[in-house]
C-alpha atoms as a PDB file:
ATOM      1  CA  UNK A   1     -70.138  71.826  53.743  1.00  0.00           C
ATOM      2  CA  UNK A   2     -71.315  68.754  55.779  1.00  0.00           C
ATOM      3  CA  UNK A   3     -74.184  69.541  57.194  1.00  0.00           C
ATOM      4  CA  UNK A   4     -75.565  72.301  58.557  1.00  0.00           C
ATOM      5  CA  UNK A   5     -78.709  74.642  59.523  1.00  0.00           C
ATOM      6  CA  UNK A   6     -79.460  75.391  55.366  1.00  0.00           C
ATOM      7  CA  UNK A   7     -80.719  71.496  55.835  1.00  0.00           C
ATOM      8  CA  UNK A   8     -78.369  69.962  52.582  1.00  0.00           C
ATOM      9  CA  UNK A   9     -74.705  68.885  53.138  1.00  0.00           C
ATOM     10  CA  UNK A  10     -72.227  67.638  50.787  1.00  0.00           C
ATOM     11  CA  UNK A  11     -71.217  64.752  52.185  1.00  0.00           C
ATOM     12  CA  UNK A  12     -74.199  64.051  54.250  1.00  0.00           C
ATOM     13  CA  UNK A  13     -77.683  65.548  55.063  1.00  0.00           C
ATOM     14  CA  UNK A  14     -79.864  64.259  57.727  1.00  0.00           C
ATOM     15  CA  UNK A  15     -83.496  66.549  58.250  1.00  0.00           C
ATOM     16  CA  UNK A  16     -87.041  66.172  59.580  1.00  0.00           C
ATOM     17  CA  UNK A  17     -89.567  68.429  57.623  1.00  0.00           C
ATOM     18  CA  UNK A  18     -93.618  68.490  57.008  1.00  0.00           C
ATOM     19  CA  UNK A  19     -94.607  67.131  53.837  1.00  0.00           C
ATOM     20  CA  UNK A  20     -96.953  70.028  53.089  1.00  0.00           C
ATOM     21  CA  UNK A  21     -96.792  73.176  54.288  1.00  0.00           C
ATOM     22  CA  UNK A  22    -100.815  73.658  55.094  1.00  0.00           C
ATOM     23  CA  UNK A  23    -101.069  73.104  58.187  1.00  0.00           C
ATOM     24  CA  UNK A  24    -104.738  74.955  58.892  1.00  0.00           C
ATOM     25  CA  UNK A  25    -106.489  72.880  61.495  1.00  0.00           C
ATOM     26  CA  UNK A  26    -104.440  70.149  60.885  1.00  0.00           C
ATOM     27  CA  UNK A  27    -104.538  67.717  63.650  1.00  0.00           C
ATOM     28  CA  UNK A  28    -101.366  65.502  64.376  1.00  0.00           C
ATOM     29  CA  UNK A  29    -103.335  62.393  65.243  1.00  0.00           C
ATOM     30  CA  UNK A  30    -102.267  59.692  68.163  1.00  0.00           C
ATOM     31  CA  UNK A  31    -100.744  56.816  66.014  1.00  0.00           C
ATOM     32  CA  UNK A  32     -97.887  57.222  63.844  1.00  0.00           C
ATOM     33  CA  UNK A  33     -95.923  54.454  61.168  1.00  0.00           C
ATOM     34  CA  UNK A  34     -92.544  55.336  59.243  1.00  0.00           C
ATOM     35  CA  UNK A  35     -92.493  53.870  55.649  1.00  0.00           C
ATOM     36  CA  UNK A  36     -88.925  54.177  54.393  1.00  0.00           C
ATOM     37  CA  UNK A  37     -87.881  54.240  50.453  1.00  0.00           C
ATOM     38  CA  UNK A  38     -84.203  54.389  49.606  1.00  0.00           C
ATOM     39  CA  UNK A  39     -81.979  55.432  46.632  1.00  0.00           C
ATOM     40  CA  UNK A  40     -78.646  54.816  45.160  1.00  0.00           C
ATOM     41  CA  UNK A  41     -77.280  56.376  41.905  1.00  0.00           C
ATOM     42  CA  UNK A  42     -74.233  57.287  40.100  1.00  0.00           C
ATOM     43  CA  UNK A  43     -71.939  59.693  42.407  1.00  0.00           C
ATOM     44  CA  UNK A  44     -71.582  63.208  40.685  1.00  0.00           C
ATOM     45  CA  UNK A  45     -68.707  62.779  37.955  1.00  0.00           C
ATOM     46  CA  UNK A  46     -68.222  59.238  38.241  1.00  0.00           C
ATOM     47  CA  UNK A  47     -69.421  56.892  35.279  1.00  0.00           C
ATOM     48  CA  UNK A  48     -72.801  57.915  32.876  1.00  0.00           C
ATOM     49  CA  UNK A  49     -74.658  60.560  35.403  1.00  0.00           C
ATOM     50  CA  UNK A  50     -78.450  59.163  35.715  1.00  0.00           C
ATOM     51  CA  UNK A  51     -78.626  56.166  36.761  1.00  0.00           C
ATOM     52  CA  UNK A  52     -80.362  55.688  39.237  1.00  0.00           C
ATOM     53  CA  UNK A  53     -82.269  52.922  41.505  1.00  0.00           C
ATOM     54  CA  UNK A  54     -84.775  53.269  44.247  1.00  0.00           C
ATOM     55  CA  UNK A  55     -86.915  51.210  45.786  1.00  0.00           C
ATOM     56  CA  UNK A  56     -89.566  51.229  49.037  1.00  0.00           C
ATOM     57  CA  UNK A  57     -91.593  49.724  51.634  1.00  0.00           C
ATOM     58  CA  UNK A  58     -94.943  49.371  50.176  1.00  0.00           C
ATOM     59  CA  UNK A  59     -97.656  51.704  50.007  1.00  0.00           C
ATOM     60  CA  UNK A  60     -99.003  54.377  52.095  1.00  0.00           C
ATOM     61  CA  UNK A  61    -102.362  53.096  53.072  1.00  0.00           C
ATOM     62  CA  UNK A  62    -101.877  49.411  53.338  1.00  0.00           C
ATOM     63  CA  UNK A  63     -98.392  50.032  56.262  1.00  0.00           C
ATOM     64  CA  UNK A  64    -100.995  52.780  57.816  1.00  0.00           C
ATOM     65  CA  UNK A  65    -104.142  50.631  57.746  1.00  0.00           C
ATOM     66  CA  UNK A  66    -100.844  48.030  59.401  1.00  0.00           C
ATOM     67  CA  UNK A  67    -100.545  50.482  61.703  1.00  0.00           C
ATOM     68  CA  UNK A  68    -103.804  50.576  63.001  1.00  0.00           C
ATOM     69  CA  UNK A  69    -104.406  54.314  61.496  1.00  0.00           C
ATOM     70  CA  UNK A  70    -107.902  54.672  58.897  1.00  0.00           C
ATOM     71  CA  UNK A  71    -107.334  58.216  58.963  1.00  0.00           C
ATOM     72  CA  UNK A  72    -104.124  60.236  57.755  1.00  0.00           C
ATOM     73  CA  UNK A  73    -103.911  63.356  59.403  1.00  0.00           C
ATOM     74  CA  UNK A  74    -100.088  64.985  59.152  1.00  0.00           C
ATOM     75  CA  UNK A  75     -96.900  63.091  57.062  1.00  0.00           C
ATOM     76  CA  UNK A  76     -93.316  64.411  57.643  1.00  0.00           C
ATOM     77  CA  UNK A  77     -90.725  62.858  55.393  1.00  0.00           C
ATOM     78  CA  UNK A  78     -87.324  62.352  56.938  1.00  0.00           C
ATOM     79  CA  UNK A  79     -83.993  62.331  54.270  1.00  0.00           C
ATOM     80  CA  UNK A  80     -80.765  60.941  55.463  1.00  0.00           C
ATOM     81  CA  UNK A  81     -77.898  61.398  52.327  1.00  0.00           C
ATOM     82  CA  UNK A  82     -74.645  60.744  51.550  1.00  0.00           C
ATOM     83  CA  UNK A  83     -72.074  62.343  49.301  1.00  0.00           C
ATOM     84  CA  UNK A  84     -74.708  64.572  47.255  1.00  0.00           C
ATOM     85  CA  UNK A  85     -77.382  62.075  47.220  1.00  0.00           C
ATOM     86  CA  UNK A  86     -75.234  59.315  46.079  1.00  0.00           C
ATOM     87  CA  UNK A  87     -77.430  57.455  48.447  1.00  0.00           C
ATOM     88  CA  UNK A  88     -80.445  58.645  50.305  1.00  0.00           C
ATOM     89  CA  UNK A  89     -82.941  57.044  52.455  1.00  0.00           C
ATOM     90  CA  UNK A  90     -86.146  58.417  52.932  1.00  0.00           C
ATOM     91  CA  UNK A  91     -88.975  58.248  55.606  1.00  0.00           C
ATOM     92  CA  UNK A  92     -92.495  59.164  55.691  1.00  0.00           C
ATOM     93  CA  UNK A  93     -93.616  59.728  58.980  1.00  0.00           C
ATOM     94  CA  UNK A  94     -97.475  59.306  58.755  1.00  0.00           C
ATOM     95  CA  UNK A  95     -99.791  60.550  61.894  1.00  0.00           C
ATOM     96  CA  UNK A  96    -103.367  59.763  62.099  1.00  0.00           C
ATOM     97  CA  UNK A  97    -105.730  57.887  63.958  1.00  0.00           C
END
């Protein structure tokens, strides 16, 4: 019910996974940047269900290019939630070189 191996909790979810699942000769790269974007919305059965506000870091390319990384080789997204996505903060984790 919290959190567990099935990678979505009730009251809070916390999990690492690839953004896409082709990974043929996909090279990791050896610079990486995290560009967050977070969300907070009505709570399931409280008030009108939908609303909803999220907001981010900026773009991909311009925090990479930041970064020092031209090339975008692998992104995992990170998602940290609480209470059934009440709130949740995400994270891409971008790789290149």
């Amino acid at each position: 019910m919290l959190a567990g191996c099935s990678g979505r909790g009730f009251v809070y979810t916390n999990t690492i996974e690839p953004y896409t699942k082709n990974f043929h000769n996909t090279p990791v790269g050896g610079k990486v940047v995290v560009i967050n974007t977070q969300r907070l919305k009505t709570p399931p059965g409280l008030g009108p269900p939908g609303i909803a506000g999220e907001w981010d870091t900026d773009e991909i390319m311009r925090l990479a290019r930041k970064a020092g990384i031209t090339e975008l080789r692998h992104i995992d997204i990170k998602t940290f939630s609480l209470l059934v996505g009440t709130y949740r903060r995400r994270s891409l984790i971008v790789y290149g070189d």
